[in-house]
C-alpha atoms as a PDB file:
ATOM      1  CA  UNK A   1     100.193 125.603  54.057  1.00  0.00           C
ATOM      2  CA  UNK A   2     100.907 122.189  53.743  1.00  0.00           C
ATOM      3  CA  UNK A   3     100.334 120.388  57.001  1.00  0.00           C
ATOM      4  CA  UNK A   4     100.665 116.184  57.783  1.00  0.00           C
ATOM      5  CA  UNK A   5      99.461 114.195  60.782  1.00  0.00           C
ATOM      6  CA  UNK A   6     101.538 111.322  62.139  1.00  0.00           C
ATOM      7  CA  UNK A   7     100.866 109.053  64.300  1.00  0.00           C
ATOM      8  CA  UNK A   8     101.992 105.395  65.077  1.00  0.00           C
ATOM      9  CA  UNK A   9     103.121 102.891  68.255  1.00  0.00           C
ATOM     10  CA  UNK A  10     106.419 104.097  69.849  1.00  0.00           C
ATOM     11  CA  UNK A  11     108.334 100.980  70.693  1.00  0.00           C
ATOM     12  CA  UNK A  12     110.305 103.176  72.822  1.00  0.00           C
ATOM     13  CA  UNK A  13     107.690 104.544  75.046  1.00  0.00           C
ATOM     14  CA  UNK A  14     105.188 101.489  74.413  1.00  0.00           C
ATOM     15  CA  UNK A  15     102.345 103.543  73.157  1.00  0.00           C
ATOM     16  CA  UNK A  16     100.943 106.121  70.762  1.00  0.00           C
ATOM     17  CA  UNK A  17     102.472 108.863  70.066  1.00  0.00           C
ATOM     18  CA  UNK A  18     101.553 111.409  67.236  1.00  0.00           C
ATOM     19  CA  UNK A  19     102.997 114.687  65.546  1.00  0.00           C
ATOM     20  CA  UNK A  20     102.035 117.573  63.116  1.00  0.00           C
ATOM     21  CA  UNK A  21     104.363 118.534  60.299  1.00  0.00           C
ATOM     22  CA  UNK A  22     103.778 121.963  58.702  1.00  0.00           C
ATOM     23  CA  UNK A  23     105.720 122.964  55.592  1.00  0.00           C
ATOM     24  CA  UNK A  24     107.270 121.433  52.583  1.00  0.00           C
ATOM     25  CA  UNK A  25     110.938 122.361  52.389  1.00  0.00           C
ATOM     26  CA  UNK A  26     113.451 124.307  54.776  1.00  0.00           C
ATOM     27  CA  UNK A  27     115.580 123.881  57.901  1.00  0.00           C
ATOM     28  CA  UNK A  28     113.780 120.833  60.174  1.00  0.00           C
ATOM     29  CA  UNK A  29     112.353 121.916  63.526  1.00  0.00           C
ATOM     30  CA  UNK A  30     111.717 119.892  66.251  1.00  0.00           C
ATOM     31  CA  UNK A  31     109.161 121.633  68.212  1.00  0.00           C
ATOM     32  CA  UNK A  32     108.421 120.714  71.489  1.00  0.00           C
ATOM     33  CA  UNK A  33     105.496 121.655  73.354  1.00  0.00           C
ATOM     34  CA  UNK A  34     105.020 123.403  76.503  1.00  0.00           C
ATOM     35  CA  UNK A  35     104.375 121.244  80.338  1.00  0.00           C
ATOM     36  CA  UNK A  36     101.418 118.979  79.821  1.00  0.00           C
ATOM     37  CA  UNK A  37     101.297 120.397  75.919  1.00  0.00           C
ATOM     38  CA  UNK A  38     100.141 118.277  73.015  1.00  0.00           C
ATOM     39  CA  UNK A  39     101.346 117.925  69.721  1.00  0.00           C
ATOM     40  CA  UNK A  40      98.629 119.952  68.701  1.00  0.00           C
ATOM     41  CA  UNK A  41      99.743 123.217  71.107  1.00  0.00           C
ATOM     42  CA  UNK A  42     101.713 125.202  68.428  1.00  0.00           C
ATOM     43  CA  UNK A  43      98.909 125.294  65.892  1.00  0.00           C
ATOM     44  CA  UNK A  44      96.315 125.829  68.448  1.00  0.00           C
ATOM     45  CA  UNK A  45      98.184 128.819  70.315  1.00  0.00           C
ATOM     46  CA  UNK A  46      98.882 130.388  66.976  1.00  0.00           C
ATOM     47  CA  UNK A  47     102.656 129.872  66.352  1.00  0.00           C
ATOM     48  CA  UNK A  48     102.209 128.482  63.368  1.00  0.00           C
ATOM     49  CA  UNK A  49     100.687 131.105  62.077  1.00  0.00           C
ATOM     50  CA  UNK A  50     103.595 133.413  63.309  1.00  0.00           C
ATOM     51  CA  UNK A  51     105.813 131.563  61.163  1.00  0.00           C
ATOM     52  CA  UNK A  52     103.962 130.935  57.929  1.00  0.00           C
ATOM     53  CA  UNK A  53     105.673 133.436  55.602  1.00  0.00           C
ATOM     54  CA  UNK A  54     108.784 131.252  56.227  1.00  0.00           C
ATOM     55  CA  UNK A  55     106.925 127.720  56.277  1.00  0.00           C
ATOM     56  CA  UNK A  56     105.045 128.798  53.136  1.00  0.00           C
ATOM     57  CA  UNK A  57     108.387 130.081  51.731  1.00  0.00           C
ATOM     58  CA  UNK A  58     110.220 126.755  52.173  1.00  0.00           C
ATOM     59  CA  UNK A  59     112.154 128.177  54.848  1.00  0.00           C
ATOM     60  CA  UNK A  60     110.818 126.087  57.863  1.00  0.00           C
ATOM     61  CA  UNK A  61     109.096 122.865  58.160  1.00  0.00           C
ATOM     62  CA  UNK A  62     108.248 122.263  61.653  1.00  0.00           C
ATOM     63  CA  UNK A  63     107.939 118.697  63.140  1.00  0.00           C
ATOM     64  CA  UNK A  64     105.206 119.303  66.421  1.00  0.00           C
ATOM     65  CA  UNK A  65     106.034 116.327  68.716  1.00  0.00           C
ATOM     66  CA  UNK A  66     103.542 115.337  71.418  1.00  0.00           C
ATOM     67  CA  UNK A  67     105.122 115.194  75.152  1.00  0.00           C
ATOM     68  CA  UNK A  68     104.738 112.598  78.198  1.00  0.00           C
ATOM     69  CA  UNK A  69     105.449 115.285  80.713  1.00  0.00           C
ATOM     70  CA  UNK A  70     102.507 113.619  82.872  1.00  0.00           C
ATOM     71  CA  UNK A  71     104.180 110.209  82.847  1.00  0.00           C
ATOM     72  CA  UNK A  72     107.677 111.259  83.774  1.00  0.00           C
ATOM     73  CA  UNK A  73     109.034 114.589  84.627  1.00  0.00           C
ATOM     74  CA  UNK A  74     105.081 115.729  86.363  1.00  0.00           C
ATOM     75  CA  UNK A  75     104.025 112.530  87.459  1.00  0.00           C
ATOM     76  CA  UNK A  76     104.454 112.560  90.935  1.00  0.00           C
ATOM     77  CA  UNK A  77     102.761 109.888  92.169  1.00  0.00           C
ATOM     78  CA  UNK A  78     105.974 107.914  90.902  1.00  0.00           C
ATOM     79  CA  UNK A  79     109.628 107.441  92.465  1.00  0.00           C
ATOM     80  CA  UNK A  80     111.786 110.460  91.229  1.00  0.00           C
ATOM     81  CA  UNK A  81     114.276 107.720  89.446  1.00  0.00           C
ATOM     82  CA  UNK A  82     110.895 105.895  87.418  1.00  0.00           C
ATOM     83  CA  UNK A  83     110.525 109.634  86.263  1.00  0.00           C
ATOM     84  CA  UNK A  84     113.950 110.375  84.920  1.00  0.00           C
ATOM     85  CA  UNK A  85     113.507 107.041  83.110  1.00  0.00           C
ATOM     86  CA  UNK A  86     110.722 107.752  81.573  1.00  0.00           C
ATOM     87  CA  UNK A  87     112.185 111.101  80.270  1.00  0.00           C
ATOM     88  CA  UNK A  88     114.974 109.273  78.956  1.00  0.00           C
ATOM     89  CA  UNK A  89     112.624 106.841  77.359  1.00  0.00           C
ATOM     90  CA  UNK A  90     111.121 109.817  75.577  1.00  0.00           C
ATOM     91  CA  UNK A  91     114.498 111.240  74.624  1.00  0.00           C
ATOM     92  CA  UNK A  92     114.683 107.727  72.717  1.00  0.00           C
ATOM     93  CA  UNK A  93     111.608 108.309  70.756  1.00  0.00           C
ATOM     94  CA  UNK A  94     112.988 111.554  70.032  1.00  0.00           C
ATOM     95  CA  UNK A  95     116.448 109.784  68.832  1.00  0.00           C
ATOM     96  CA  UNK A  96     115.638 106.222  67.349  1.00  0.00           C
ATOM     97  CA  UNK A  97     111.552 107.354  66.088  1.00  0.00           C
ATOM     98  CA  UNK A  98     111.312 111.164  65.079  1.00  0.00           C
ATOM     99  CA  UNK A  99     114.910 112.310  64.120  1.00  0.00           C
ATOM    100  CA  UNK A 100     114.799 109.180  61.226  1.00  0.00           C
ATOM    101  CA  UNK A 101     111.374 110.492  60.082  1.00  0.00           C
ATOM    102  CA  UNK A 102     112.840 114.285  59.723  1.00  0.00           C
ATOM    103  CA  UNK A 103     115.398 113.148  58.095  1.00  0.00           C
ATOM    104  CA  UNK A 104     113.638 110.342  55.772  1.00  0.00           C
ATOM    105  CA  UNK A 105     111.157 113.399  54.507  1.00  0.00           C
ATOM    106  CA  UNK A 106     113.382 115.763  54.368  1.00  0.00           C
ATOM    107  CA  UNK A 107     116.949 115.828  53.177  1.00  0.00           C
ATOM    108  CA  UNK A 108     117.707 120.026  54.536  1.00  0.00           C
ATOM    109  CA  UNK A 109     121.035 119.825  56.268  1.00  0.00           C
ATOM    110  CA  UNK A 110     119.798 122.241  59.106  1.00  0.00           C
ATOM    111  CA  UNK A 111     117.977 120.815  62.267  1.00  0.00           C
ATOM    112  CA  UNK A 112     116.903 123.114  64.801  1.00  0.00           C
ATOM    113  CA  UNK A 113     115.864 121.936  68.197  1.00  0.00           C
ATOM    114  CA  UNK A 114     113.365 124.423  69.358  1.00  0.00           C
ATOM    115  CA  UNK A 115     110.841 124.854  72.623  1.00  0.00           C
ATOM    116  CA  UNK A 116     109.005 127.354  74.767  1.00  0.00           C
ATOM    117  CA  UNK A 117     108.801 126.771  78.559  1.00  0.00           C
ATOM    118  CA  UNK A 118     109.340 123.151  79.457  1.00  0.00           C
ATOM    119  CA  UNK A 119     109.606 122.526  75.811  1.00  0.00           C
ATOM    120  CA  UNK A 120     112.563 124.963  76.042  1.00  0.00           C
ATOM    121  CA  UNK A 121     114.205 122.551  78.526  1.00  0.00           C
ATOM    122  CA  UNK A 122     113.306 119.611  76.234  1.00  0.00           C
ATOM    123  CA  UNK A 123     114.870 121.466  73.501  1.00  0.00           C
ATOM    124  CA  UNK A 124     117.959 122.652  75.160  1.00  0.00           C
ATOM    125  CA  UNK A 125     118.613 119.383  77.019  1.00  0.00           C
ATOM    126  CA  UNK A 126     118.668 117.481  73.713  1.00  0.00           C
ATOM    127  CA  UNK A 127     120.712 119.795  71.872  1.00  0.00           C
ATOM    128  CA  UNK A 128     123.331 120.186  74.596  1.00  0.00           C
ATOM    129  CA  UNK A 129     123.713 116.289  75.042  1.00  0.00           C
ATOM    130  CA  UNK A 130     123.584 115.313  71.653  1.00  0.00           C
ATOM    131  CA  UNK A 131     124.842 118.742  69.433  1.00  0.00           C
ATOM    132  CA  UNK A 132     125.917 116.410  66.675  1.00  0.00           C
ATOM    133  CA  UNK A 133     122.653 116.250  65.576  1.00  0.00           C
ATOM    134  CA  UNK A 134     121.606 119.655  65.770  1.00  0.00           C
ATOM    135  CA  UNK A 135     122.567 122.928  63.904  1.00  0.00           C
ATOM    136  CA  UNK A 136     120.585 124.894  66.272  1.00  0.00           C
ATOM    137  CA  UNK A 137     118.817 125.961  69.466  1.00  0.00           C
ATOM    138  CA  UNK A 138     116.278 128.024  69.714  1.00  0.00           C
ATOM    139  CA  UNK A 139     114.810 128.130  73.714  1.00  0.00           C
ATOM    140  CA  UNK A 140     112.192 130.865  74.599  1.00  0.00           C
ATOM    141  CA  UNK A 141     111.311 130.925  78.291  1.00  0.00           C
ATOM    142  CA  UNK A 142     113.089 127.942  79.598  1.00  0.00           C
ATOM    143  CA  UNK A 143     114.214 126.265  82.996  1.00  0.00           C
ATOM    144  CA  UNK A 144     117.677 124.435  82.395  1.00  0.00           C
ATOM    145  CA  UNK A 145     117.382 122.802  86.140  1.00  0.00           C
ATOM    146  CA  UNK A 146     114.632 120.899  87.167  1.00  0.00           C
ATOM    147  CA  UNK A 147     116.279 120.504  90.931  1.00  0.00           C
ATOM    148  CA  UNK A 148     115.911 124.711  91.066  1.00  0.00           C
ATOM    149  CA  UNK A 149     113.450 126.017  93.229  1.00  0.00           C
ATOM    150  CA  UNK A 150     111.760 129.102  92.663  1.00  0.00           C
ATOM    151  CA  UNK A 151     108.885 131.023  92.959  1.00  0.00           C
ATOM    152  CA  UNK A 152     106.050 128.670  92.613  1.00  0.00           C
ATOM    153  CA  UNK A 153     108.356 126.230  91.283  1.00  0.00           C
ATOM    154  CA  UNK A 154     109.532 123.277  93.248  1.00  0.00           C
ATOM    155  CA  UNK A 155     112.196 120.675  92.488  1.00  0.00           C
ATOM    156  CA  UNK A 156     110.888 117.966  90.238  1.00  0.00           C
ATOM    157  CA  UNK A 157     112.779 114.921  91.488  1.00  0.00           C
ATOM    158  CA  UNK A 158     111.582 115.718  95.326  1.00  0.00           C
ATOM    159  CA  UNK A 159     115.327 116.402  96.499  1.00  0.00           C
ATOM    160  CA  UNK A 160     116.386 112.715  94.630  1.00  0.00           C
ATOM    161  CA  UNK A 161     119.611 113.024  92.836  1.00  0.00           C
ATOM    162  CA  UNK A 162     121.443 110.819  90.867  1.00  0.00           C
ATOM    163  CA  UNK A 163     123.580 110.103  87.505  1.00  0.00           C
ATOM    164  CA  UNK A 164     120.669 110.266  85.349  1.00  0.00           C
ATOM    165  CA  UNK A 165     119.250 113.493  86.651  1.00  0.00           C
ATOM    166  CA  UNK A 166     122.626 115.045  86.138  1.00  0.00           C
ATOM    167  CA  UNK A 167     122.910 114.381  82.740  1.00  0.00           C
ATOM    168  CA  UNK A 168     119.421 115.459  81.775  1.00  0.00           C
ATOM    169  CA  UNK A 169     120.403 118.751  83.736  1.00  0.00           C
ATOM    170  CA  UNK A 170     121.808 121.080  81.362  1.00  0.00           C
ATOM    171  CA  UNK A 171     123.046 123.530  83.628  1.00  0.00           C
ATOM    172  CA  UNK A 172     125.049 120.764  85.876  1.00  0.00           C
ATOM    173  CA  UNK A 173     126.488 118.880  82.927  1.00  0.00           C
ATOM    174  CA  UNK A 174     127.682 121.577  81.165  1.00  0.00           C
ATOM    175  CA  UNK A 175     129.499 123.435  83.781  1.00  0.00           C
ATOM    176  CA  UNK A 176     132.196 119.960  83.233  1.00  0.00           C
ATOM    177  CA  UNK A 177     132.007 119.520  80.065  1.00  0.00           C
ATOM    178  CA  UNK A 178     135.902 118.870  78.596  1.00  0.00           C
ATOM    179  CA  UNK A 179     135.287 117.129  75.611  1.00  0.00           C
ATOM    180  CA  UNK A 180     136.932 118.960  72.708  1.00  0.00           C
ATOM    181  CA  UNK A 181     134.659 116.858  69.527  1.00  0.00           C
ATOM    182  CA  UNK A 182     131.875 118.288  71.963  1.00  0.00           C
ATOM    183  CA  UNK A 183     132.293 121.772  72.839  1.00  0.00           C
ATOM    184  CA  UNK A 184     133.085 122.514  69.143  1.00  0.00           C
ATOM    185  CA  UNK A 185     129.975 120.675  68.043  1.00  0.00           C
ATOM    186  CA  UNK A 186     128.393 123.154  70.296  1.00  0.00           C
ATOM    187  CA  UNK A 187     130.300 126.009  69.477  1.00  0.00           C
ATOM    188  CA  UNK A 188     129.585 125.906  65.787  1.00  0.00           C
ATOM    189  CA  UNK A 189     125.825 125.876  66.348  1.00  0.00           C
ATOM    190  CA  UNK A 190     123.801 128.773  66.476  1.00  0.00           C
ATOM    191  CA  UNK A 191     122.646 129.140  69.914  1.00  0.00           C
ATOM    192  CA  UNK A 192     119.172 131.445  71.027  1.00  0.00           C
ATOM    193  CA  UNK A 193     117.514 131.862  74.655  1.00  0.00           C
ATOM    194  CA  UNK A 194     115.191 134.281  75.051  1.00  0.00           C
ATOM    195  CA  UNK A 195     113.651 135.053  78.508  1.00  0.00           C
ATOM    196  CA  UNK A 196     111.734 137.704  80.296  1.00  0.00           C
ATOM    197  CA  UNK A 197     113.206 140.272  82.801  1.00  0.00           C
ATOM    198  CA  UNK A 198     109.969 139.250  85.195  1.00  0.00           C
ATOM    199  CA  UNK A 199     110.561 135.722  84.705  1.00  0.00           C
ATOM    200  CA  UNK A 200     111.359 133.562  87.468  1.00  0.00           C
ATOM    201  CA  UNK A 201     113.859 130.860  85.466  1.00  0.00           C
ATOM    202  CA  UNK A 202     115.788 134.619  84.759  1.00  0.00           C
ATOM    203  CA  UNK A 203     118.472 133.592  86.683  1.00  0.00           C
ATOM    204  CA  UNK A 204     118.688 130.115  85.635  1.00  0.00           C
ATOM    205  CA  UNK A 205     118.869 131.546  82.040  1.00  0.00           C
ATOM    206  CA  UNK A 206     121.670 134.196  83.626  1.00  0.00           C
ATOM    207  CA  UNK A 207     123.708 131.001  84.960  1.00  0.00           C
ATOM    208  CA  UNK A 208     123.281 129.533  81.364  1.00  0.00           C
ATOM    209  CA  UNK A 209     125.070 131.964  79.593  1.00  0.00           C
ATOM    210  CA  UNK A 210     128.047 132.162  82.094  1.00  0.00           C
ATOM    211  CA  UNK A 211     128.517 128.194  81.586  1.00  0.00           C
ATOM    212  CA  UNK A 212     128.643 129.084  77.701  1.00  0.00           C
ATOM    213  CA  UNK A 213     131.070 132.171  78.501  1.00  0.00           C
ATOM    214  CA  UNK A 214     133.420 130.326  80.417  1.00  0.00           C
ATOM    215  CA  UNK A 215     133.101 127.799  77.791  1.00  0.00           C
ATOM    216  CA  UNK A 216     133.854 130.242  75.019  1.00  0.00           C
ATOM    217  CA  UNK A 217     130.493 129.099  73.122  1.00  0.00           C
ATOM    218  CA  UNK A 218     128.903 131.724  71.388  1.00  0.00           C
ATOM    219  CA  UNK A 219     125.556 132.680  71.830  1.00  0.00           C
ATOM    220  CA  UNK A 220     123.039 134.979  71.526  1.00  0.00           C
ATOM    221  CA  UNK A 221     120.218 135.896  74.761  1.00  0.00           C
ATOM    222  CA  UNK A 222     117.255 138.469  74.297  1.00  0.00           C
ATOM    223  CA  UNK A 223     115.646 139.853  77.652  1.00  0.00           C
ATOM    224  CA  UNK A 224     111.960 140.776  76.870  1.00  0.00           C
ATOM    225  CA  UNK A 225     109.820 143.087  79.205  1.00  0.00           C
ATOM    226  CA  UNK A 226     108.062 141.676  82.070  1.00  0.00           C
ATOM    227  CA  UNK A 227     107.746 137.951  82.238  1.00  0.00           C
ATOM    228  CA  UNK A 228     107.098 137.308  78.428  1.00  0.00           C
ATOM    229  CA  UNK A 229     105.950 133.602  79.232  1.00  0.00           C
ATOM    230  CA  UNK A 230     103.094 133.169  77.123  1.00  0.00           C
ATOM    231  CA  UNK A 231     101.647 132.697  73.422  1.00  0.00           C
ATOM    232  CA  UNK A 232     101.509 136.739  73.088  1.00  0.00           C
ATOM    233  CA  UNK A 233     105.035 137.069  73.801  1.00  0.00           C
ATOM    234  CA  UNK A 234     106.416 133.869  71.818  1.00  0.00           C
ATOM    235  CA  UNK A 235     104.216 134.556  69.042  1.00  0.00           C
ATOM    236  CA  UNK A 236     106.532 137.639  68.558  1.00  0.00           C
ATOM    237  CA  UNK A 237     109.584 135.801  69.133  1.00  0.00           C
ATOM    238  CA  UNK A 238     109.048 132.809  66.837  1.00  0.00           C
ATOM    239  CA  UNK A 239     109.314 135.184  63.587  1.00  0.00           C
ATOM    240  CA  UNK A 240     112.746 136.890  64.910  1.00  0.00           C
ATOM    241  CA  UNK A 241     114.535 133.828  66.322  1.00  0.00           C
ATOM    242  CA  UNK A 242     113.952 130.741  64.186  1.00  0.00           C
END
């Protein structure tokens, strides 16, 4: 399998930053790693190798990005509004850094934003706000709202709300989103959660679909047994959904 390491100083995030890239030829996909993952996590938790017949095959070439999770959306020793700007500073990496490299290596019309966990939010939160650049989403085990408490899992912003936080919220910008250009950006994507019937961001997941329903945007959602939030269970998904 052919695999590349990348690695150079984000002026965006003012610091290093590096990425894997496994596979030749095929539809681009931005993987995004779980909370606290590296850019490393998808090879090392054996997703990769759930998806080499296609990456070997020139069907896939995946682009692992590293995260910053511990500087902005986990790092809680700062102000809930330094956080969603450093999130936002990442999303620029993403935009102005990693999207030109995909695209400079490889010319596939097809760019698939994809995540598991909080890489499922990543991935979903960048597809929904920018679809144009996307031709699909595929989110296994995600939490579309940060703010939502549940379980174990508290609000990341601490109860602080504001502009910023709305529009990286894909479940609160959605639910008013009238732009025509925009919803049929969205609407001619192809469109994948996948979420266990244990797990606690099943409602969230629930109130995702609705949005989309009332929206009239096709999609597709897959309820696995039990909680299905780990490397066993997306392992088996990767192969079926991407």
């Amino acid at each position: 399998m052919h695999r590349e390491y990348h690695c150079w100083w984000s002026p965006n995030l003012n610091r290093t930053m590096e990425l894997l890239v496994f596979g030749h030829a095929g539809a681009k996909v931005l993987v995004f790693p779980t909370r606290g993952g590296r850019f490393f996590e998808y090879e090392q938790i054996g997703l990769v190798n759930s998806l080499a017949e296609k990456i070997n095959s020139g069907q896939l070439q995946l682009y692992c990005v590293d995260s910053v999770d511990a500087e902005s959306i986990y790092c809680f020793w700062a102000h809930p509004h330094g956080r969603i700007n450093r999130h936002q500073q990442y999303e620029e990496y993403i935009l102005q850094e990693v999207l030109p490299l995909m695209a400079h290596k490889n010319d596939h019309s097809c760019t698939i934003a994809h995540g598991c966990s909080l890489g499922a939010f990543h991935a979903a939160n960048i597809f929904f706000r920018h679809p144009h650049l996307f031709s699909k989403l595929a989110a296994f085990s995600g939490r579309y709202d940060l703010t939502w408490q549940v379980d174990c899992f508290g609000n990341q912003f601490d109860g602080f709300y504001n502009e910023d936080i709305y529009y990286n919220t894909p479940s609160h910008f959605l639910q008013n989103l009238e732009c025509p250009e925009r919803l049929h950006q969205i609407d001619s994507s192809d469109i994948v959660f996948t979420i266990g019937n244990q797990d606690p961001f099943l409602q969230n997941n629930h109130l995702m679909s609705q949005i989309l329903n009332q929206k009239g945007v096709p999609h597709r959602m897959y309820e696995w047994e039990g909680r299905a939030h780990r490397g066993y269970y997306w392992r088996k998904m990767a192969p079926l959904y991407l």
